[in-house]
C-alpha atoms as a PDB file:
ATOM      1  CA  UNK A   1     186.661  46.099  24.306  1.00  0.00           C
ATOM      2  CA  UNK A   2     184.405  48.708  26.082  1.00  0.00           C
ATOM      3  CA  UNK A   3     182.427  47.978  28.699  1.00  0.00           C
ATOM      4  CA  UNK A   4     178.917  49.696  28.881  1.00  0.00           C
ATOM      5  CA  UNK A   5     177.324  50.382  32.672  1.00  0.00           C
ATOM      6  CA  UNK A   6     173.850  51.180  32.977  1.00  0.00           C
ATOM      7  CA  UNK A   7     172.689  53.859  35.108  1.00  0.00           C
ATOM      8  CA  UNK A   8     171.854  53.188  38.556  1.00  0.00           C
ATOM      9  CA  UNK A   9     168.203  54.256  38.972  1.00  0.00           C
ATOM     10  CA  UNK A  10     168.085  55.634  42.678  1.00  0.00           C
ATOM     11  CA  UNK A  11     164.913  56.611  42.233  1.00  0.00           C
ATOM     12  CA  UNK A  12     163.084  53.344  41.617  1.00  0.00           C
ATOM     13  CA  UNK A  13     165.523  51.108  44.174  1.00  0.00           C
ATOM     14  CA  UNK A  14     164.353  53.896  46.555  1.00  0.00           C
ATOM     15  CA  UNK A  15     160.911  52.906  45.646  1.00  0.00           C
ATOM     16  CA  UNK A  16     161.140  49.446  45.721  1.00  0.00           C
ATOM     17  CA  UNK A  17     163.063  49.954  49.344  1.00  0.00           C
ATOM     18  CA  UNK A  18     160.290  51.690  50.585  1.00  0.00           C
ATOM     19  CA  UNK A  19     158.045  49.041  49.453  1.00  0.00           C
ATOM     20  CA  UNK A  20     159.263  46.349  51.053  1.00  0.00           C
ATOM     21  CA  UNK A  21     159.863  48.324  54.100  1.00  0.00           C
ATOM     22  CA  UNK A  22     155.994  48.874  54.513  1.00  0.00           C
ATOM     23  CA  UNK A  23     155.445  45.300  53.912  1.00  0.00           C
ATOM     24  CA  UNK A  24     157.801  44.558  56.620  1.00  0.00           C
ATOM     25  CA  UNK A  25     156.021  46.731  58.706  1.00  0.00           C
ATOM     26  CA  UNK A  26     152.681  45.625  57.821  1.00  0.00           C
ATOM     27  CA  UNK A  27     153.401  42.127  58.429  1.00  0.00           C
ATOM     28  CA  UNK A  28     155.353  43.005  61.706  1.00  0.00           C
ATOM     29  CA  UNK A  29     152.164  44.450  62.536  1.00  0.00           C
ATOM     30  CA  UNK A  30     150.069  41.639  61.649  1.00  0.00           C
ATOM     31  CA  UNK A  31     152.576  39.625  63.658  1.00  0.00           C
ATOM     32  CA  UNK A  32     152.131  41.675  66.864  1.00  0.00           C
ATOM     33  CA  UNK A  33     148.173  41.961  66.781  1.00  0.00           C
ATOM     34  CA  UNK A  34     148.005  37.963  66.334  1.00  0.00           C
ATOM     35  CA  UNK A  35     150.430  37.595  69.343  1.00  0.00           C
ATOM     36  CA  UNK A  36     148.518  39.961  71.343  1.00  0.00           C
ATOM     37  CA  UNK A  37     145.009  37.697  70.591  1.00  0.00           C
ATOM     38  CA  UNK A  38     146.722  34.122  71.593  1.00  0.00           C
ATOM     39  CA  UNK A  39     147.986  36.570  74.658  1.00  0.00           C
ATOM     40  CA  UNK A  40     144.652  37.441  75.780  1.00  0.00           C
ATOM     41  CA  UNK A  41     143.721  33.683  75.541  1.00  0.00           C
ATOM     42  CA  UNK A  42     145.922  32.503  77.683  1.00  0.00           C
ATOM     43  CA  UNK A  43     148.487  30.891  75.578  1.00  0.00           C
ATOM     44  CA  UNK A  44     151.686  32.054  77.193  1.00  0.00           C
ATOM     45  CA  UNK A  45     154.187  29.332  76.525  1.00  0.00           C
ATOM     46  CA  UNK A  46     156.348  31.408  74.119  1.00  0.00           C
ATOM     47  CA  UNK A  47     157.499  28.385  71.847  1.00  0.00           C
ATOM     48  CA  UNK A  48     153.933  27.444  71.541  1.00  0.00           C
ATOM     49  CA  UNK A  49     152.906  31.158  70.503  1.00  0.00           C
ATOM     50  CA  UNK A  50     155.491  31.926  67.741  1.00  0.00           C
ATOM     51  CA  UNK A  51     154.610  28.259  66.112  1.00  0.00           C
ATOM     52  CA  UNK A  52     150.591  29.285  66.364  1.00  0.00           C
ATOM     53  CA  UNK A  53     151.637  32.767  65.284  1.00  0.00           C
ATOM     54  CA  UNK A  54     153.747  31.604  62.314  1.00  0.00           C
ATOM     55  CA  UNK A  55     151.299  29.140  61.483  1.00  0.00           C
ATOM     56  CA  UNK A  56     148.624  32.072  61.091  1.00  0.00           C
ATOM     57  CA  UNK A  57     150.854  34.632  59.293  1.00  0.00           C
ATOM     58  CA  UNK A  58     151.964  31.735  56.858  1.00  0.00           C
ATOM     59  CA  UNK A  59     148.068  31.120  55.766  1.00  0.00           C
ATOM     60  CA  UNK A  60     147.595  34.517  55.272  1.00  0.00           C
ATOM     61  CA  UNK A  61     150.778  34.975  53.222  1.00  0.00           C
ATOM     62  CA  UNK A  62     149.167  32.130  51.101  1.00  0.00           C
ATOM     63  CA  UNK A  63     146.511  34.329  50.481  1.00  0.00           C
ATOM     64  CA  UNK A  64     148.454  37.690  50.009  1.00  0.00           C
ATOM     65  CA  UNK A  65     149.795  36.699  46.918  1.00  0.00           C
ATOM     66  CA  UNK A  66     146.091  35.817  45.294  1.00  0.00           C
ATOM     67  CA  UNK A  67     144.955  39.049  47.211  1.00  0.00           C
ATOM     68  CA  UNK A  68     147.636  41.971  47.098  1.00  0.00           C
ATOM     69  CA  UNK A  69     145.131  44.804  47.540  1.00  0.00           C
ATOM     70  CA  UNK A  70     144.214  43.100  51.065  1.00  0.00           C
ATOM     71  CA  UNK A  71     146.546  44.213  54.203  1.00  0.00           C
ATOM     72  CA  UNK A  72     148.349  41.784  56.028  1.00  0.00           C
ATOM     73  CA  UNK A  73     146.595  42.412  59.256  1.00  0.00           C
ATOM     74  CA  UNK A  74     143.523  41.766  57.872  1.00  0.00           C
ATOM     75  CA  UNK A  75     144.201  38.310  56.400  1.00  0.00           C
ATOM     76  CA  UNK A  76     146.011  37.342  59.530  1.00  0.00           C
ATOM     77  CA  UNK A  77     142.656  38.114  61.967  1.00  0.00           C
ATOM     78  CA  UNK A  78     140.484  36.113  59.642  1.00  0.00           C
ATOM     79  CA  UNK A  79     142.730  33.313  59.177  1.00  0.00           C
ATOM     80  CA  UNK A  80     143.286  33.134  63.234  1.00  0.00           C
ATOM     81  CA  UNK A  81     139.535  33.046  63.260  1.00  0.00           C
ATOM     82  CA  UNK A  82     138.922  30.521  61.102  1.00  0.00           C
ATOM     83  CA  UNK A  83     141.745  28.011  61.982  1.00  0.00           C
ATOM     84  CA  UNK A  84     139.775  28.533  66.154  1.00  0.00           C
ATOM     85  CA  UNK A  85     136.393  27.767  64.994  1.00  0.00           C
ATOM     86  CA  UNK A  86     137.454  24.747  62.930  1.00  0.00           C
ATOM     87  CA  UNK A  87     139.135  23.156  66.048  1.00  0.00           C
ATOM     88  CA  UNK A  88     135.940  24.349  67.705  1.00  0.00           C
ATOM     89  CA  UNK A  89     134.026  22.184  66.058  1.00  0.00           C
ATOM     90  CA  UNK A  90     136.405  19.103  66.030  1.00  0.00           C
ATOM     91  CA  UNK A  91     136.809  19.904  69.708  1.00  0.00           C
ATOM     92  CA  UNK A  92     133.476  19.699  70.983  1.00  0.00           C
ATOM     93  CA  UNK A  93     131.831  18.028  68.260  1.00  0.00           C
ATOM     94  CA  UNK A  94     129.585  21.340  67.413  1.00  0.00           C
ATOM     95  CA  UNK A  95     127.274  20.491  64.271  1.00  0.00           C
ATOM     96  CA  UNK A  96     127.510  22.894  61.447  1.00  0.00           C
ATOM     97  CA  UNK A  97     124.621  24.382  61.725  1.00  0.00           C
ATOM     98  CA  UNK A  98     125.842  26.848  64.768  1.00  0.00           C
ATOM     99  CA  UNK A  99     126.748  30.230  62.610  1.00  0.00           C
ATOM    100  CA  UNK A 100     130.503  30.708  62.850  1.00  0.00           C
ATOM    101  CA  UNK A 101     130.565  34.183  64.512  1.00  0.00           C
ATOM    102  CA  UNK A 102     128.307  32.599  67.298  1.00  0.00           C
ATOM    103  CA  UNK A 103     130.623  29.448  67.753  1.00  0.00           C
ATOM    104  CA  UNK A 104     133.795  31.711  67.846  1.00  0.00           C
ATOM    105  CA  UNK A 105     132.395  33.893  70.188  1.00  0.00           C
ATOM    106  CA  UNK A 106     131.089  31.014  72.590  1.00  0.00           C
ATOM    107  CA  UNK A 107     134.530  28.928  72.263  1.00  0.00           C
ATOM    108  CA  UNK A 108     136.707  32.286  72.804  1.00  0.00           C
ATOM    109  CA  UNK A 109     134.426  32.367  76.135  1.00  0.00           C
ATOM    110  CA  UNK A 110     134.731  28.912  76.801  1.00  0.00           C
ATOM    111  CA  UNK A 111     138.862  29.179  76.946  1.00  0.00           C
ATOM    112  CA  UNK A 112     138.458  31.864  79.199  1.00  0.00           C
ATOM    113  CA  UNK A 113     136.082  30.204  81.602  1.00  0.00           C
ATOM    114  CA  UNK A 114     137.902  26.858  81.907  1.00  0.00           C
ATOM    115  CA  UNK A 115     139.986  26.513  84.854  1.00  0.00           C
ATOM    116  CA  UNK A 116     143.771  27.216  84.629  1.00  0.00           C
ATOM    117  CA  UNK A 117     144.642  23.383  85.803  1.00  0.00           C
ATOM    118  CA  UNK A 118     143.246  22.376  82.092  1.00  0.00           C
ATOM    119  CA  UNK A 119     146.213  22.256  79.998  1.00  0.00           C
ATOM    120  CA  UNK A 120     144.354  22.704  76.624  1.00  0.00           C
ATOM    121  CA  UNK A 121     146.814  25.010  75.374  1.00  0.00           C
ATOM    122  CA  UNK A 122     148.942  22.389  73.865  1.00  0.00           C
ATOM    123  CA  UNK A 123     146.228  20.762  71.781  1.00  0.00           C
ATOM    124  CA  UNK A 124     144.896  24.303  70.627  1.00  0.00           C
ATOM    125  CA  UNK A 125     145.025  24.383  66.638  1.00  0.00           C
ATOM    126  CA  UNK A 126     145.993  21.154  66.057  1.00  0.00           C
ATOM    127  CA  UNK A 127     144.708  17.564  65.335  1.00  0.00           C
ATOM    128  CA  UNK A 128     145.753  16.056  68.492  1.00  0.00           C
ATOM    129  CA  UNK A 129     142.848  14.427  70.820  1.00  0.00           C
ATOM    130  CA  UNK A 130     142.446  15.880  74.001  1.00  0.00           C
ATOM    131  CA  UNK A 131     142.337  13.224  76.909  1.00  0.00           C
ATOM    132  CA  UNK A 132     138.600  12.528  78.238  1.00  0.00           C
ATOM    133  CA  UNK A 133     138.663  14.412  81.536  1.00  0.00           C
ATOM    134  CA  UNK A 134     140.509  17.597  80.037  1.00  0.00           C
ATOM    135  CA  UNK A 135     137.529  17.499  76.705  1.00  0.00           C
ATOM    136  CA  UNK A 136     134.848  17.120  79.519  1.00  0.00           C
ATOM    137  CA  UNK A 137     135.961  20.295  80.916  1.00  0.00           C
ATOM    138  CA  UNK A 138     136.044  22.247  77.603  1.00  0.00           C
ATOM    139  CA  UNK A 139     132.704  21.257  76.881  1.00  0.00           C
ATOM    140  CA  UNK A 140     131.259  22.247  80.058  1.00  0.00           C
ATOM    141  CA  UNK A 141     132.784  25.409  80.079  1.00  0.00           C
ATOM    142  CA  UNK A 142     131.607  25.941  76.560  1.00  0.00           C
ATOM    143  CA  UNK A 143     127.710  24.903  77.646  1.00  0.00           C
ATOM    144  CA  UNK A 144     128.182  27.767  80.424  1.00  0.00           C
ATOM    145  CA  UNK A 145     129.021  30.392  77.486  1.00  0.00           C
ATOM    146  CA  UNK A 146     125.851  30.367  76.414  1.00  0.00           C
ATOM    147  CA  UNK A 147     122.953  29.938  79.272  1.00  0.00           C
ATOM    148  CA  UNK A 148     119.609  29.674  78.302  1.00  0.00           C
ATOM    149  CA  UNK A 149     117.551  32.293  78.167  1.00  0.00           C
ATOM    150  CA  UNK A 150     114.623  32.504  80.573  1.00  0.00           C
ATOM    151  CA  UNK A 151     111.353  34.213  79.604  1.00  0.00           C
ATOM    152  CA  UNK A 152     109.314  36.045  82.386  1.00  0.00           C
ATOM    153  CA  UNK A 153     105.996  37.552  82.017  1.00  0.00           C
ATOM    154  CA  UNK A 154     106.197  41.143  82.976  1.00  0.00           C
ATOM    155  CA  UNK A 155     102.769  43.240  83.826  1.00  0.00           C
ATOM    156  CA  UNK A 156     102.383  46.652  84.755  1.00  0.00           C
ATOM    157  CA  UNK A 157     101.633  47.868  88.007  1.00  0.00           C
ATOM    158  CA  UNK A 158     101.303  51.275  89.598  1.00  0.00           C
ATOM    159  CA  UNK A 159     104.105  53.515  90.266  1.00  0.00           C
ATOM    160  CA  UNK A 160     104.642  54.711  93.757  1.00  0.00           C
ATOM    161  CA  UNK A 161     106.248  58.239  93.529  1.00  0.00           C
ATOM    162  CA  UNK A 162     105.783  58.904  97.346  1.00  0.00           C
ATOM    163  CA  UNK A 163     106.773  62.276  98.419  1.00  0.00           C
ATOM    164  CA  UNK A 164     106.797  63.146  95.207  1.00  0.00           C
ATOM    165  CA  UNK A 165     102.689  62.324  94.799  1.00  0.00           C
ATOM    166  CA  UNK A 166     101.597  63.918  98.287  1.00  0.00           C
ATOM    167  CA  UNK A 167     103.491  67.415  97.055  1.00  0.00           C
ATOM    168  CA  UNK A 168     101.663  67.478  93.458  1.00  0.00           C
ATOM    169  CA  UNK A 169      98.083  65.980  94.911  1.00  0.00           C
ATOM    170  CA  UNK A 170      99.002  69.503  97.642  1.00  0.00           C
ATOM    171  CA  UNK A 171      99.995  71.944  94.820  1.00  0.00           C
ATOM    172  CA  UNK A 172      96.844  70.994  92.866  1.00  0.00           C
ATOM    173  CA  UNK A 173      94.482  71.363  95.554  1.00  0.00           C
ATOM    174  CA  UNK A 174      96.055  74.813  96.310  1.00  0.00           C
ATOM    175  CA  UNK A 175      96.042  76.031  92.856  1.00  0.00           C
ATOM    176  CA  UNK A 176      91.681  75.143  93.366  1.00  0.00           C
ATOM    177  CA  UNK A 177      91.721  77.482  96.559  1.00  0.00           C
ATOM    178  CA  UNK A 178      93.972  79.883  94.612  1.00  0.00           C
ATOM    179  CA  UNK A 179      91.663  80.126  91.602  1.00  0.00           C
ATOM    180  CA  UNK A 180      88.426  80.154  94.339  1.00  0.00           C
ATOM    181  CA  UNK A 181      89.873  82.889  95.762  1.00  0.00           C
ATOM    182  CA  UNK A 182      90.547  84.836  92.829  1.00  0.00           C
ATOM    183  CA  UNK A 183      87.062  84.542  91.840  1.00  0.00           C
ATOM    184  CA  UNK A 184      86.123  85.582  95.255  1.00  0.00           C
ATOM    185  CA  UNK A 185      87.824  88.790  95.115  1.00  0.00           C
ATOM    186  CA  UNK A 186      87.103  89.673  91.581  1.00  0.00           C
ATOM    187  CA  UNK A 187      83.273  89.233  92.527  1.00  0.00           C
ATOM    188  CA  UNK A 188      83.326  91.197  95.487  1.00  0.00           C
ATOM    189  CA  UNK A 189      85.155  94.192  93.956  1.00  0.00           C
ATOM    190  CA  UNK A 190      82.307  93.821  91.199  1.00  0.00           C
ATOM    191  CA  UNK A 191      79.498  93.840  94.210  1.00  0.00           C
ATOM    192  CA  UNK A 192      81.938  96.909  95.487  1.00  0.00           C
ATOM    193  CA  UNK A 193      81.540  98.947  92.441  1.00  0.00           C
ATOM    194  CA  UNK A 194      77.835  98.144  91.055  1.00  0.00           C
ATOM    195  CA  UNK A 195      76.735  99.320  94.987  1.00  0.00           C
ATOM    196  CA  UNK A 196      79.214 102.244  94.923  1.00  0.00           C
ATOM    197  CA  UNK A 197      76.993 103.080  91.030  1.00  0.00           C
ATOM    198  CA  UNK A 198      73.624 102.445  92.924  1.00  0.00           C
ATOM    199  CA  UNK A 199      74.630 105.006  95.888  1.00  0.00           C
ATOM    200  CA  UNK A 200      75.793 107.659  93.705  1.00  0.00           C
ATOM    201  CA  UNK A 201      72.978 108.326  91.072  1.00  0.00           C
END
């Protein structure tokens, strides 16, 4: 009985290697950049940040298989997006009809501006209420993110240039004498000349 061994096929295990290194690195990547965001917001509590990290990277695996040609990274910052401003709006009870980039923006600002002694960090991203006193101060520092604007009524009014005005009014009034004296001169040495012609004939 003779046993038949296929070829090894270096070249497309070598491809397929390669593959799923860049994937790897792509989603270590991805994995990095979301830390880095939850970072910057304060979350520090390391536990807490690899579950909110996982949680983000396993959304936008979900939708790396229905969209290949998209990169990891990608997927991961709109997913992280979109799970903050849904708990932005269960949070602080924001009515639809805020536009999402604005909300995000204002409730990014709004975890930045709360005070330290507000432990909202453990409710972020999840369905858990946050106790009265601690919602109170989300939602106040979430009303300071956005101040309202002030309109003022602006009207012209002269501008004083100072030194700057007393040495042109001086230059123009001694270009005048300059050209007067030109004039001067260039009549005289006319008078000069037509009594010179007079004299002489």
């Amino acid at each position: 009985m003779e046993l038949s061994v296929e070829p090894l096929n270096l070249a497309d295990a070598g491809a397929d290697w390669m593959t799923c290194r860049q994937s790897l690195d792509e989603w270590n990547d991805a994995y990095r950049r979301v830390e880095a965001y939850f970072l910057a917001l304060r979350v520090e509590n390391k536990l807490l940040l690899s579950s909110l990290v996982l949680k983000i990277l396993g959304r936008a695996n979900d939708r790396f298989e229905k969209e290949p040609d998209r990169s990891p990274v990608e997927l991961a910052a709109e997913e992280t997006d979109r799970l903050l401003v849904g708990w932005f709006r269960r949070l602080l009870n924001e009515p639809g009809a805020e536009r999402e980039d604005r909300l995000s923006a204002r409730g990014r600002l709004a975890l930045l501006l709360v005070e330290t002694s507000v432990p909202w960090q453990h409710y972020i991203l999840t369905d858990q209420p946050m106790p009265e006193d601690e919602l109170a101060a989300m939602r106040d520092a979430y009303l300071k993110a956005s101040p309202d604007f002030i309109f003022t009524e602006m009207r012209p009014r002269e501008i004083d240039l100072g030194i700057v005005d007393s040495a042109s009014r001086a230059m123009e009034q001694l270009g005048r004498w300059r050209v007067a004296v030109f004039w001067a001169l260039w009549i005289g040495f006319g008078s000069l000349l037509g009594l010179t012609f007079f004299l002489t004939r």
